[in-house]
C-alpha atoms as a PDB file:
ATOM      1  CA  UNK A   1      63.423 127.741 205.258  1.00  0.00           C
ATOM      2  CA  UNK A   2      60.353 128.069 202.553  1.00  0.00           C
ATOM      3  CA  UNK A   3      57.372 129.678 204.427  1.00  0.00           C
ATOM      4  CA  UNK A   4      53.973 127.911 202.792  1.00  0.00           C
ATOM      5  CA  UNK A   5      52.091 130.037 200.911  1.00  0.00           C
ATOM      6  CA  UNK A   6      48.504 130.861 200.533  1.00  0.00           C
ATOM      7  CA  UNK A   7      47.171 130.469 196.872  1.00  0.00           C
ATOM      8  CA  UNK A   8      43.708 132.171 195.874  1.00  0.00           C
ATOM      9  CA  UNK A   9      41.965 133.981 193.674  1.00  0.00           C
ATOM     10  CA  UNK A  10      45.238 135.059 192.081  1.00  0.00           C
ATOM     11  CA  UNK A  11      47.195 135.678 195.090  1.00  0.00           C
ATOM     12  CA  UNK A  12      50.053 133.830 196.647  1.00  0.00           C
ATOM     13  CA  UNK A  13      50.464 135.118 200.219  1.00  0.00           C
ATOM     14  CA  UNK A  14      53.202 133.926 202.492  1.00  0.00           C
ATOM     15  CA  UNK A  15      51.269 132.200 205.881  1.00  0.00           C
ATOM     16  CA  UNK A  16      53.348 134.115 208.316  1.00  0.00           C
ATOM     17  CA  UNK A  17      53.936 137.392 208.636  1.00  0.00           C
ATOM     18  CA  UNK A  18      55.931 139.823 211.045  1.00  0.00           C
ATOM     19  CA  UNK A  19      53.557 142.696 212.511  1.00  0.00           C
ATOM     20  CA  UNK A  20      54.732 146.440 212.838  1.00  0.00           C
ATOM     21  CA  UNK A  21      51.832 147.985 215.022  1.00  0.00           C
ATOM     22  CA  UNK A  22      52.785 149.177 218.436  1.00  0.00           C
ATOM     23  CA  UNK A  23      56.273 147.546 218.732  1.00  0.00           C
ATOM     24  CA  UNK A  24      59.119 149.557 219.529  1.00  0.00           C
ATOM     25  CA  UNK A  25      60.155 153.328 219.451  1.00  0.00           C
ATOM     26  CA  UNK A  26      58.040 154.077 216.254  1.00  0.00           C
ATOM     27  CA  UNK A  27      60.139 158.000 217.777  1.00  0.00           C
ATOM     28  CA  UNK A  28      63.408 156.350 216.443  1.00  0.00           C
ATOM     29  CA  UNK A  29      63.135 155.022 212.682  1.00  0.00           C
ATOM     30  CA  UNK A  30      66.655 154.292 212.993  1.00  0.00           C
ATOM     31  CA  UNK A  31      65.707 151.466 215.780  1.00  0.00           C
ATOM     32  CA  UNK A  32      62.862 150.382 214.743  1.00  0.00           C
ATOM     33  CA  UNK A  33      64.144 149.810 210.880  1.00  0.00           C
ATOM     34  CA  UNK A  34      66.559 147.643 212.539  1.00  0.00           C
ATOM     35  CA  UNK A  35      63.804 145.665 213.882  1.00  0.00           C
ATOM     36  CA  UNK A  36      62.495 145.212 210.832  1.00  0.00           C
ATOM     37  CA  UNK A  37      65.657 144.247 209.227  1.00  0.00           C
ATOM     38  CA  UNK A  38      66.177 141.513 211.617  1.00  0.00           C
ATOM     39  CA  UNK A  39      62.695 139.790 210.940  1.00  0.00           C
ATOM     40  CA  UNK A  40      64.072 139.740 207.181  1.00  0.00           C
ATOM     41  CA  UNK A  41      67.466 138.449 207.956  1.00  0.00           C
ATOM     42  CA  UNK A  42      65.426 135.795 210.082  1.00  0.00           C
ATOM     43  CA  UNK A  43      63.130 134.295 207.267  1.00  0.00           C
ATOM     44  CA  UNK A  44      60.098 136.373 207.176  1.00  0.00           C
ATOM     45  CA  UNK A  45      59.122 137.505 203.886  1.00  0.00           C
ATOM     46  CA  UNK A  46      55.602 138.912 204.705  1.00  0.00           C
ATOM     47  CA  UNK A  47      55.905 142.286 206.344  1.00  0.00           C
ATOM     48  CA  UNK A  48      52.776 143.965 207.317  1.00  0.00           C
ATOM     49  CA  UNK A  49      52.429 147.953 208.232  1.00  0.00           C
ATOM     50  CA  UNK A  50      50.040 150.912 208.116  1.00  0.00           C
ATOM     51  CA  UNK A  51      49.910 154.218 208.037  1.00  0.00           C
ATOM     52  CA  UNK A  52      48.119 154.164 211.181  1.00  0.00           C
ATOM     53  CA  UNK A  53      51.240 152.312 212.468  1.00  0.00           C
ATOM     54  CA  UNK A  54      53.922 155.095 212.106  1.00  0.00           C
ATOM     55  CA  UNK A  55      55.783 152.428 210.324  1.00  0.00           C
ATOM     56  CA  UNK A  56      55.881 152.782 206.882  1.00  0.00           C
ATOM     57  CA  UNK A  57      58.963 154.844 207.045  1.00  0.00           C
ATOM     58  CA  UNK A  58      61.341 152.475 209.100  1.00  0.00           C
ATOM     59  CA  UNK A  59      59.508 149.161 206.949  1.00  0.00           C
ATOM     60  CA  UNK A  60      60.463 150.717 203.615  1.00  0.00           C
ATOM     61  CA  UNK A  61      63.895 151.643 205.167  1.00  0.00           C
ATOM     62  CA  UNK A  62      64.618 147.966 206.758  1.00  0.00           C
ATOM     63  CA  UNK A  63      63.745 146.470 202.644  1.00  0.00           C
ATOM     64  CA  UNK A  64      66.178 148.485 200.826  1.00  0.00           C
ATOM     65  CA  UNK A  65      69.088 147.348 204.004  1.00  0.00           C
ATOM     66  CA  UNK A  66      67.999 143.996 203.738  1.00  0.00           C
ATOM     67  CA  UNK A  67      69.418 143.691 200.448  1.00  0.00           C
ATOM     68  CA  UNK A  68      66.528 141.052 198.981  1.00  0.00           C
ATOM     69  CA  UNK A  69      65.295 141.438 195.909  1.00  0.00           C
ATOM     70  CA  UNK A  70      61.946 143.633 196.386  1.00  0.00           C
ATOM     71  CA  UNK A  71      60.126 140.575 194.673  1.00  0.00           C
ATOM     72  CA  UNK A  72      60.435 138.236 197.141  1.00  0.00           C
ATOM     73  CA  UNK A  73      58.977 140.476 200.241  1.00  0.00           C
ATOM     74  CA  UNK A  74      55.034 140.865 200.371  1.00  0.00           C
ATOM     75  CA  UNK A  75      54.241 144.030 202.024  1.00  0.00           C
ATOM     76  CA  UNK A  76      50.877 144.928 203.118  1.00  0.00           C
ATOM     77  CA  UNK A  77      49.757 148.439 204.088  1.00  0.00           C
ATOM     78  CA  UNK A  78      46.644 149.902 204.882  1.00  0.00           C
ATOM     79  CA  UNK A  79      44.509 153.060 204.662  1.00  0.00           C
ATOM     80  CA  UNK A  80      43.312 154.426 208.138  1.00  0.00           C
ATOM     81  CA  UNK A  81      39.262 154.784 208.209  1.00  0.00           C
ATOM     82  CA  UNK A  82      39.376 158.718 208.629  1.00  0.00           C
ATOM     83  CA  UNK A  83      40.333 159.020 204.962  1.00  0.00           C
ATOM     84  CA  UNK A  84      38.004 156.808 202.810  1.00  0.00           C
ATOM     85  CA  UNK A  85      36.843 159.791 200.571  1.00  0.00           C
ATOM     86  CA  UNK A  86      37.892 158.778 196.965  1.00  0.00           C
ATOM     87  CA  UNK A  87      40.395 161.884 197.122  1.00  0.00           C
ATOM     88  CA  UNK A  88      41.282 161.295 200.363  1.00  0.00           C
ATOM     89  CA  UNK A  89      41.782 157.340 199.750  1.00  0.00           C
ATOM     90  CA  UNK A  90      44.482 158.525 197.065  1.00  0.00           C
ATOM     91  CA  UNK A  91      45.977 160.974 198.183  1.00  0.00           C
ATOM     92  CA  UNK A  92      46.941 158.707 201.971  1.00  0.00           C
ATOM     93  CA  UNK A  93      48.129 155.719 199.077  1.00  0.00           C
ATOM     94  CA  UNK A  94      51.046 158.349 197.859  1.00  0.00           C
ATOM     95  CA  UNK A  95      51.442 159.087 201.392  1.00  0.00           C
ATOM     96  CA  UNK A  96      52.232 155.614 202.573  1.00  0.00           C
ATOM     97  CA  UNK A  97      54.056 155.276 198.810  1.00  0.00           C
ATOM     98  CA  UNK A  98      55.860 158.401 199.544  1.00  0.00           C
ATOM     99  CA  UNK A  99      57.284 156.790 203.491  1.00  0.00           C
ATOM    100  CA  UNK A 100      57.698 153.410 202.254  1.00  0.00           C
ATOM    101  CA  UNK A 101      60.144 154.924 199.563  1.00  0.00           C
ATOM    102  CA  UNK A 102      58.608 152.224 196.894  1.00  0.00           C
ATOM    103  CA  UNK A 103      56.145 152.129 194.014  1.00  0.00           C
ATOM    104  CA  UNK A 104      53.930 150.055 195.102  1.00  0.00           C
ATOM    105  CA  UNK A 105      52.967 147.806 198.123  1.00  0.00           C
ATOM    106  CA  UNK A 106      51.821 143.821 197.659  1.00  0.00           C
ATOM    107  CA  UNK A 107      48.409 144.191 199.500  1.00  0.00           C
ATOM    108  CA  UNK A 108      46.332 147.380 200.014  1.00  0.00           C
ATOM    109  CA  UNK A 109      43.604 147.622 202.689  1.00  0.00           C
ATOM    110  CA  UNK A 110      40.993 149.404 204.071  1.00  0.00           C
ATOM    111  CA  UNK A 111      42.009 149.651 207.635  1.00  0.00           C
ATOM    112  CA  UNK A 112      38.781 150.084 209.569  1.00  0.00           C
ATOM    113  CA  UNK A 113      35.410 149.884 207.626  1.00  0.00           C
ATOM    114  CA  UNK A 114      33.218 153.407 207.960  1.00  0.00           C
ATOM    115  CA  UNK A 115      30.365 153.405 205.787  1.00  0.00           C
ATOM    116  CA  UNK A 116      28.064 155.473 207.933  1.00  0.00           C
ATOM    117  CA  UNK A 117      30.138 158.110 206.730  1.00  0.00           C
ATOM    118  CA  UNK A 118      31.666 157.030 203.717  1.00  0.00           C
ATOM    119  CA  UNK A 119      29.737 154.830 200.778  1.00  0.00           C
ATOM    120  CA  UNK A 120      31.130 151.463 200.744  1.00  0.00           C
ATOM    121  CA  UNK A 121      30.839 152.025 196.602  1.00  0.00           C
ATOM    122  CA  UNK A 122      32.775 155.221 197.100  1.00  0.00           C
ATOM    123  CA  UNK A 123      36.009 153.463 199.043  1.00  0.00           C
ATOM    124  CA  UNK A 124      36.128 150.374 196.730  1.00  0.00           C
ATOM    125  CA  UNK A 125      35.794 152.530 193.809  1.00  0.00           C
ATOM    126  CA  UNK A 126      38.981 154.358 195.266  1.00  0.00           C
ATOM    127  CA  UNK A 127      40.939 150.341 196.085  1.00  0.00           C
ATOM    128  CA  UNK A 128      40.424 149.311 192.839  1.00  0.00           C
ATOM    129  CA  UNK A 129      41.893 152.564 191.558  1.00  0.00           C
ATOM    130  CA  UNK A 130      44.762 152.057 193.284  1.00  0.00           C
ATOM    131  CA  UNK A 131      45.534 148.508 191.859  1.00  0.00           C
ATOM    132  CA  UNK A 132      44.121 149.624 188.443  1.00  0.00           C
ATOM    133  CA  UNK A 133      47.158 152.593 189.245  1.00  0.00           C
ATOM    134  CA  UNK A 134      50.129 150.137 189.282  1.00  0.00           C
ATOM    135  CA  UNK A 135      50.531 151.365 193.458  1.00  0.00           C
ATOM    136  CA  UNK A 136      49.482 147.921 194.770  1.00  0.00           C
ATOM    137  CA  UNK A 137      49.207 144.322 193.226  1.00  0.00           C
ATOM    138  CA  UNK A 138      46.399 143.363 195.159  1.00  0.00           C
ATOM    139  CA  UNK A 139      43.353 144.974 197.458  1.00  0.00           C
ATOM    140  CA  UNK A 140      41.348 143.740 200.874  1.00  0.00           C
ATOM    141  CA  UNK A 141      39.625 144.953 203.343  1.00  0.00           C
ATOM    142  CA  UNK A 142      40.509 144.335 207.657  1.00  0.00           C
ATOM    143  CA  UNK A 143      38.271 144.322 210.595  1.00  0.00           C
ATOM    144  CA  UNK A 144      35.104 144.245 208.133  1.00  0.00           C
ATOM    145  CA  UNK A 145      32.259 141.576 209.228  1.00  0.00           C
ATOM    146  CA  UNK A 146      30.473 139.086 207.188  1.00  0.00           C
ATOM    147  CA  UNK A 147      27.921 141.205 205.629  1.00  0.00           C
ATOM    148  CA  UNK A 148      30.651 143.940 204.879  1.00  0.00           C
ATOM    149  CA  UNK A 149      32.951 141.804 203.447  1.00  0.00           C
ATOM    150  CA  UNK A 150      30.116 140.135 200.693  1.00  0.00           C
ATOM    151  CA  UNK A 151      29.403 143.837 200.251  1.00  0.00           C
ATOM    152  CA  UNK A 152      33.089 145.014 199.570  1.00  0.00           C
ATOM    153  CA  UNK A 153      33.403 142.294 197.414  1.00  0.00           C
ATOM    154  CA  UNK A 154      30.333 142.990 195.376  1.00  0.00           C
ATOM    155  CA  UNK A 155      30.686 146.767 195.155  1.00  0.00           C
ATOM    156  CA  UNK A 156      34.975 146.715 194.365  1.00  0.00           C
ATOM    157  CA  UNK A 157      35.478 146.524 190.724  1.00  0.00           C
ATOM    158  CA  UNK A 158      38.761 144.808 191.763  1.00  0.00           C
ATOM    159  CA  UNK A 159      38.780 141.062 193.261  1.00  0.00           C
ATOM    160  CA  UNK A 160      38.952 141.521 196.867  1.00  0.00           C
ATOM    161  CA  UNK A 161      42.103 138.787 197.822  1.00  0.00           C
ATOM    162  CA  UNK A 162      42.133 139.203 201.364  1.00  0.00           C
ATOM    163  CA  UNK A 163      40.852 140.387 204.781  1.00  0.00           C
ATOM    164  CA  UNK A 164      42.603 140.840 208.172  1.00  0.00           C
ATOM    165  CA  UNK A 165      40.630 140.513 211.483  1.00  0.00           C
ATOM    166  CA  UNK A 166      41.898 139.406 215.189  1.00  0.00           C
ATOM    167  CA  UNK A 167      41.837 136.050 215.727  1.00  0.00           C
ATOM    168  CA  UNK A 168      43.546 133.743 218.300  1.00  0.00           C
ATOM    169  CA  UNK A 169      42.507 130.949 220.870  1.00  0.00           C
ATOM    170  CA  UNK A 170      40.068 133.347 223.522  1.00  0.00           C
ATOM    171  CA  UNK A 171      37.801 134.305 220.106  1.00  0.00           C
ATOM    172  CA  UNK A 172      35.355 131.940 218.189  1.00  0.00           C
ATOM    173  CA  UNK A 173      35.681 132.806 214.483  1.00  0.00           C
ATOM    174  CA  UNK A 174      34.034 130.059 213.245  1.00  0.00           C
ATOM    175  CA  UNK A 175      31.457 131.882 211.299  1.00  0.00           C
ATOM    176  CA  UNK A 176      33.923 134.415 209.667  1.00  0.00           C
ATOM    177  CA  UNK A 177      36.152 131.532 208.713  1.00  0.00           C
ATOM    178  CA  UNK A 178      33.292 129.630 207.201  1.00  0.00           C
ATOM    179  CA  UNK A 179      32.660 132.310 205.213  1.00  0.00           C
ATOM    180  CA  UNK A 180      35.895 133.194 203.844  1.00  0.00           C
ATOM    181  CA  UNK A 181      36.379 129.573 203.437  1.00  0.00           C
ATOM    182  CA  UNK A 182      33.285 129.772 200.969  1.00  0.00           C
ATOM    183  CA  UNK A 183      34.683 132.868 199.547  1.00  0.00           C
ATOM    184  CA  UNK A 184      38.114 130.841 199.169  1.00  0.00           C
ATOM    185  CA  UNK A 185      39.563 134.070 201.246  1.00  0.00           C
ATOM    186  CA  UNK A 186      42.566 133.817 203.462  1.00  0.00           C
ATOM    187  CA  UNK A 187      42.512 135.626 207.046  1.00  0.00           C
ATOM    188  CA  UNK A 188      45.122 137.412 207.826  1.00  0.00           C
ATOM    189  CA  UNK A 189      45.501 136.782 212.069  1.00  0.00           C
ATOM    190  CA  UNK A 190      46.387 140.119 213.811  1.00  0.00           C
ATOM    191  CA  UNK A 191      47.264 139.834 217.618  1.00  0.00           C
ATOM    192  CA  UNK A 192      47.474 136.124 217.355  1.00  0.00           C
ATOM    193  CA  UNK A 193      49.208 135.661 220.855  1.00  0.00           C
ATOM    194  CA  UNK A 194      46.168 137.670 222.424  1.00  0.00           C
ATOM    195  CA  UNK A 195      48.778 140.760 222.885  1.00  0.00           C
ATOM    196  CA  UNK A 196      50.681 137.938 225.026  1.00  0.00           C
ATOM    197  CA  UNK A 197      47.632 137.393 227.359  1.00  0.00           C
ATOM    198  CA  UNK A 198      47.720 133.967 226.069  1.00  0.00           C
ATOM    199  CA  UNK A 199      51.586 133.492 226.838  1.00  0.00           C
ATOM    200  CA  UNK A 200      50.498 133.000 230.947  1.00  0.00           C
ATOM    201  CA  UNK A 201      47.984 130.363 230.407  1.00  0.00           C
ATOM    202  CA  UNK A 202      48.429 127.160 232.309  1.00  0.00           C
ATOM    203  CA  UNK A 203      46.233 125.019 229.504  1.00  0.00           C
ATOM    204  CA  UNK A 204      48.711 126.049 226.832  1.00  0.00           C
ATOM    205  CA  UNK A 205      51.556 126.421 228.771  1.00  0.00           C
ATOM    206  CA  UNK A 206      50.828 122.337 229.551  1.00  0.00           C
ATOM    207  CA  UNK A 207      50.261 121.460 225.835  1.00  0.00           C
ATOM    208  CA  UNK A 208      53.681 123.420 225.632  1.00  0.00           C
ATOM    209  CA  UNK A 209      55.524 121.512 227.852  1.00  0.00           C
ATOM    210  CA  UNK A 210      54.430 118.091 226.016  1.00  0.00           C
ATOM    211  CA  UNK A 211      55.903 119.575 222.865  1.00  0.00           C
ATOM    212  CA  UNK A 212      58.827 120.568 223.942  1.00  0.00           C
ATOM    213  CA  UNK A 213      58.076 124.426 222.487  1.00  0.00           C
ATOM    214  CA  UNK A 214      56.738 127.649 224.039  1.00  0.00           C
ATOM    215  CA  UNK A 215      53.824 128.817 224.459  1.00  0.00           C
ATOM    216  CA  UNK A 216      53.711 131.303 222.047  1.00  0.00           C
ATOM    217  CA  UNK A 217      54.959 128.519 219.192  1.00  0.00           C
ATOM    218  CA  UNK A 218      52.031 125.938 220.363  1.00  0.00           C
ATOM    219  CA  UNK A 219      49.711 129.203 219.247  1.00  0.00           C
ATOM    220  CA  UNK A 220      51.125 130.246 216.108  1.00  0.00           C
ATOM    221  CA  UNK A 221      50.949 126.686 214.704  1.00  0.00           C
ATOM    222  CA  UNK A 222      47.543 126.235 215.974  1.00  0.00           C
ATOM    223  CA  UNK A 223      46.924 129.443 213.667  1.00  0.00           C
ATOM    224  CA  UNK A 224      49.320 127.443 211.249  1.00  0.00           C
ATOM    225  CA  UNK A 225      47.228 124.386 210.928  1.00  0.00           C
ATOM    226  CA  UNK A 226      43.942 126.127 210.078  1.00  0.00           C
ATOM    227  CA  UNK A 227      44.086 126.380 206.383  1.00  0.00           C
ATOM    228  CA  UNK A 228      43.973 129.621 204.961  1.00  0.00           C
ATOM    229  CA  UNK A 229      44.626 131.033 208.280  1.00  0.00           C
ATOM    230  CA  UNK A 230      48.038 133.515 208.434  1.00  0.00           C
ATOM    231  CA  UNK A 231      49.135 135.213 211.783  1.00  0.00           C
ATOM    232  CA  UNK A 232      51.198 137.751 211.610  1.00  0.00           C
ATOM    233  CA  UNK A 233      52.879 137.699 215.122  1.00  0.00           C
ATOM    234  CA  UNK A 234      55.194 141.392 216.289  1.00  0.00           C
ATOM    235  CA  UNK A 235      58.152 141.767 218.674  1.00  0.00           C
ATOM    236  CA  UNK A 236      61.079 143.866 218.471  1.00  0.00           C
ATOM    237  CA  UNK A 237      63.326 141.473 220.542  1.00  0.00           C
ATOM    238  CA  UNK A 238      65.067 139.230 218.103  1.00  0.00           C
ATOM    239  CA  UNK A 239      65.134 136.163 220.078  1.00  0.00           C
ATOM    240  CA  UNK A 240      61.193 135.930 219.831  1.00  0.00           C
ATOM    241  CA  UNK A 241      61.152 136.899 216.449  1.00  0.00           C
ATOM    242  CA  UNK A 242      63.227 133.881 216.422  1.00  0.00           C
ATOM    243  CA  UNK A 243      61.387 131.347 218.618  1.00  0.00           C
ATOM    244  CA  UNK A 244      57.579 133.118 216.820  1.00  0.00           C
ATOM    245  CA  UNK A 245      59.320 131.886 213.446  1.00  0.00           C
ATOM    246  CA  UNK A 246      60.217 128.341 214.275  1.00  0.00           C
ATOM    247  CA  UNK A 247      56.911 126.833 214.235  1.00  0.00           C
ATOM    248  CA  UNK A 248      57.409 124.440 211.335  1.00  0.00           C
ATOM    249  CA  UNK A 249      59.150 121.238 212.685  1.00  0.00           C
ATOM    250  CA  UNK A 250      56.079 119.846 214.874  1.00  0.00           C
ATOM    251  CA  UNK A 251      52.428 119.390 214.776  1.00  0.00           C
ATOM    252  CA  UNK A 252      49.720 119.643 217.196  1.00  0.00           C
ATOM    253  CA  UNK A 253      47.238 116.589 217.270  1.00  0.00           C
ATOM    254  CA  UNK A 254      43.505 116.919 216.322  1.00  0.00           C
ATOM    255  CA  UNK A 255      42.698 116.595 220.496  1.00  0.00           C
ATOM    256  CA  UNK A 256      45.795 119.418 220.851  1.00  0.00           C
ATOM    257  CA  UNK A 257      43.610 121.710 218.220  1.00  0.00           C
ATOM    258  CA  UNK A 258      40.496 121.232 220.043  1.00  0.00           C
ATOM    259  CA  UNK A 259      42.023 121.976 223.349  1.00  0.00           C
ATOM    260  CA  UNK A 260      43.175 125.218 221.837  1.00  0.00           C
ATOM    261  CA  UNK A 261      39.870 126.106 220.101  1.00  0.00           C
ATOM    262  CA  UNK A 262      37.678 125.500 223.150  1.00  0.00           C
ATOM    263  CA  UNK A 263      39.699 128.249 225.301  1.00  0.00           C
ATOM    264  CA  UNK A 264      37.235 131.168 223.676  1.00  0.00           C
ATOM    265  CA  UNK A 265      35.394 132.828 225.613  1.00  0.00           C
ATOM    266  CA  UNK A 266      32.506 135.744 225.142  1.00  0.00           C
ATOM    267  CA  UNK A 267      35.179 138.354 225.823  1.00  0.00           C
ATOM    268  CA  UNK A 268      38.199 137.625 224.716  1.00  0.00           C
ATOM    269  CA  UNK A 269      38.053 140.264 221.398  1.00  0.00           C
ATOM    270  CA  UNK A 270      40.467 142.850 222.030  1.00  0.00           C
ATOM    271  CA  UNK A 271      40.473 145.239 219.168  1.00  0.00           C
ATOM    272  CA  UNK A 272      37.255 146.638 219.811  1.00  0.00           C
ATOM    273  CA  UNK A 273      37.080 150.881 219.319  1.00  0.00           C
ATOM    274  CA  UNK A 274      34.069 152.264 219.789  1.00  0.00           C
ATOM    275  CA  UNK A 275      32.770 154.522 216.657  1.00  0.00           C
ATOM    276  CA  UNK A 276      35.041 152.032 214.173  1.00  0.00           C
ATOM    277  CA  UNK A 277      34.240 148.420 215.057  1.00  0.00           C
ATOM    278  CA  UNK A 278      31.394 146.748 212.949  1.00  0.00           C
ATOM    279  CA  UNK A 279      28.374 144.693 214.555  1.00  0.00           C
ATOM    280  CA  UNK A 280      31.023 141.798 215.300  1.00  0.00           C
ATOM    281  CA  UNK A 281      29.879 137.941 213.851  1.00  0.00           C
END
């Protein structure tokens, strides 16, 4: 099955992904790498990891088993906000170069913004490097807000092509998607099943049922059928890495998308650490 792709300023960015953080033994690289390799085998074709993750390792592993071509898998990665010091910003890319076992990765990001500590200028200067370096084709930025992001993008002396920020039916992210909508942006969706709170709710457990799908299918489309919008859903059984990748032979109606959008709610933002998380749009 072709996955759609995202196409913007010069990146083409496949709108599903398969998330690595906090699934599985990230202990037993053997395991996990098999997880991995499974999602591959299954269609996906965007894999996205971190340092932060402990994933990098069993990722890069689960590419070179998976025998397709390295060309055809966009691989995100991103650098954790405790190193955004221009040497420390390079010397963590090698790192996650050095575990991955490749040259370079498809999509570097900042993983957490910090500039109370660390000059914006001085951690774009240190992206762009990167890219300018060969080590990743493109650069973005996760978790930043609005006024981050139109600072990022001003400041890197590379085209920012992409940020990543939580987003599923509990949280409104109506003004962040307006503006990367302006910015012609795509958002990549991280815990887009709410970290499965989302899986035990009656309202889309009855749209569901109508559709003949599960719950967490009824979701990812809803992600599906926002343009621009790309979740990357995670689990290490296969059968829902299955069921989380079939999500391309219905559609929700217009009244379906509205009954989806009007379940947020003032708290349903998850990803939320003190000391790291921006004043939130």
């Amino acid at each position: 099955m072709s996955i759609p792709v995202f196409t913007g300023n010069g990146i083409n960015m496949p709108r599903l992904g398969f998330g690595t953080s906090r699934i599985g033994d990230t202990s037993d690289m053997e395991a996990y790498a098999e997880v991995v390799a499974n999602a591959l085998k299954i269609g996906y074709r965007h894999i996205d990891t971190a340092w932060k993750y402990f994933t990098e390792k069993a990722t890069g592993d689960a590419i070179r088993a998976s025998g397709i071509p390295r060309e055809e898998i966009f691989l995100v990665t991103k650098v954790s906000h405790e190193y955004l010091r221009a040497d420390d910003f390079a010397r963590m890319v090698d790192e996650s170069l050095s575990n991955l076992r490749l040259d370079y990765v498809d999509l570097l990001m900042v993983h957490w913004p910090s500039p109370e500590k660390v000059p914006l200028a001085e951690t774009m200067n240190a992206l762009a490097k990167a890219k300018r370096q060969g080590k990743t084709r493109h650069v973005g930025v996760a978790n930043f807000n609005i006024a981050l992001l139109e600072e990022a993008i001003r400041l890197c002396p590379e085209p920012i092509a992409s940020l990543q920020a939580e987003y599923h039916p509990y949280l409104d992210q109506t003004k962040l998607l307006a503006a990367l909508k302006r910015l012609n942006l795509p958002m990549t969706a991280y815990c887009p099943l709410g970290r499965g709170l989302l899986i035990n709710d009656p309202r889309v457990a009855e749209i569901a049922r109508a559709k003949g799908k599960s719950v967490a299918q009824v979701v990812l489309r809803w992600h599906m059928q926002q343009p621009g919008v790309i979740p990357i859903p995670r689990s290490s059984n296969p059968a829902r890495q299955a069921e989380n990748f079939n999500i391309f032979d219905f559609t929700l109606t217009d009244d379906e998308m509205r009954r989806l959008h009007a379940l947020a709610r003032p708290d349903g933002r998850i990803a939320n650490p003190a000391g790291r998380a921006p004043a939130w749009d």
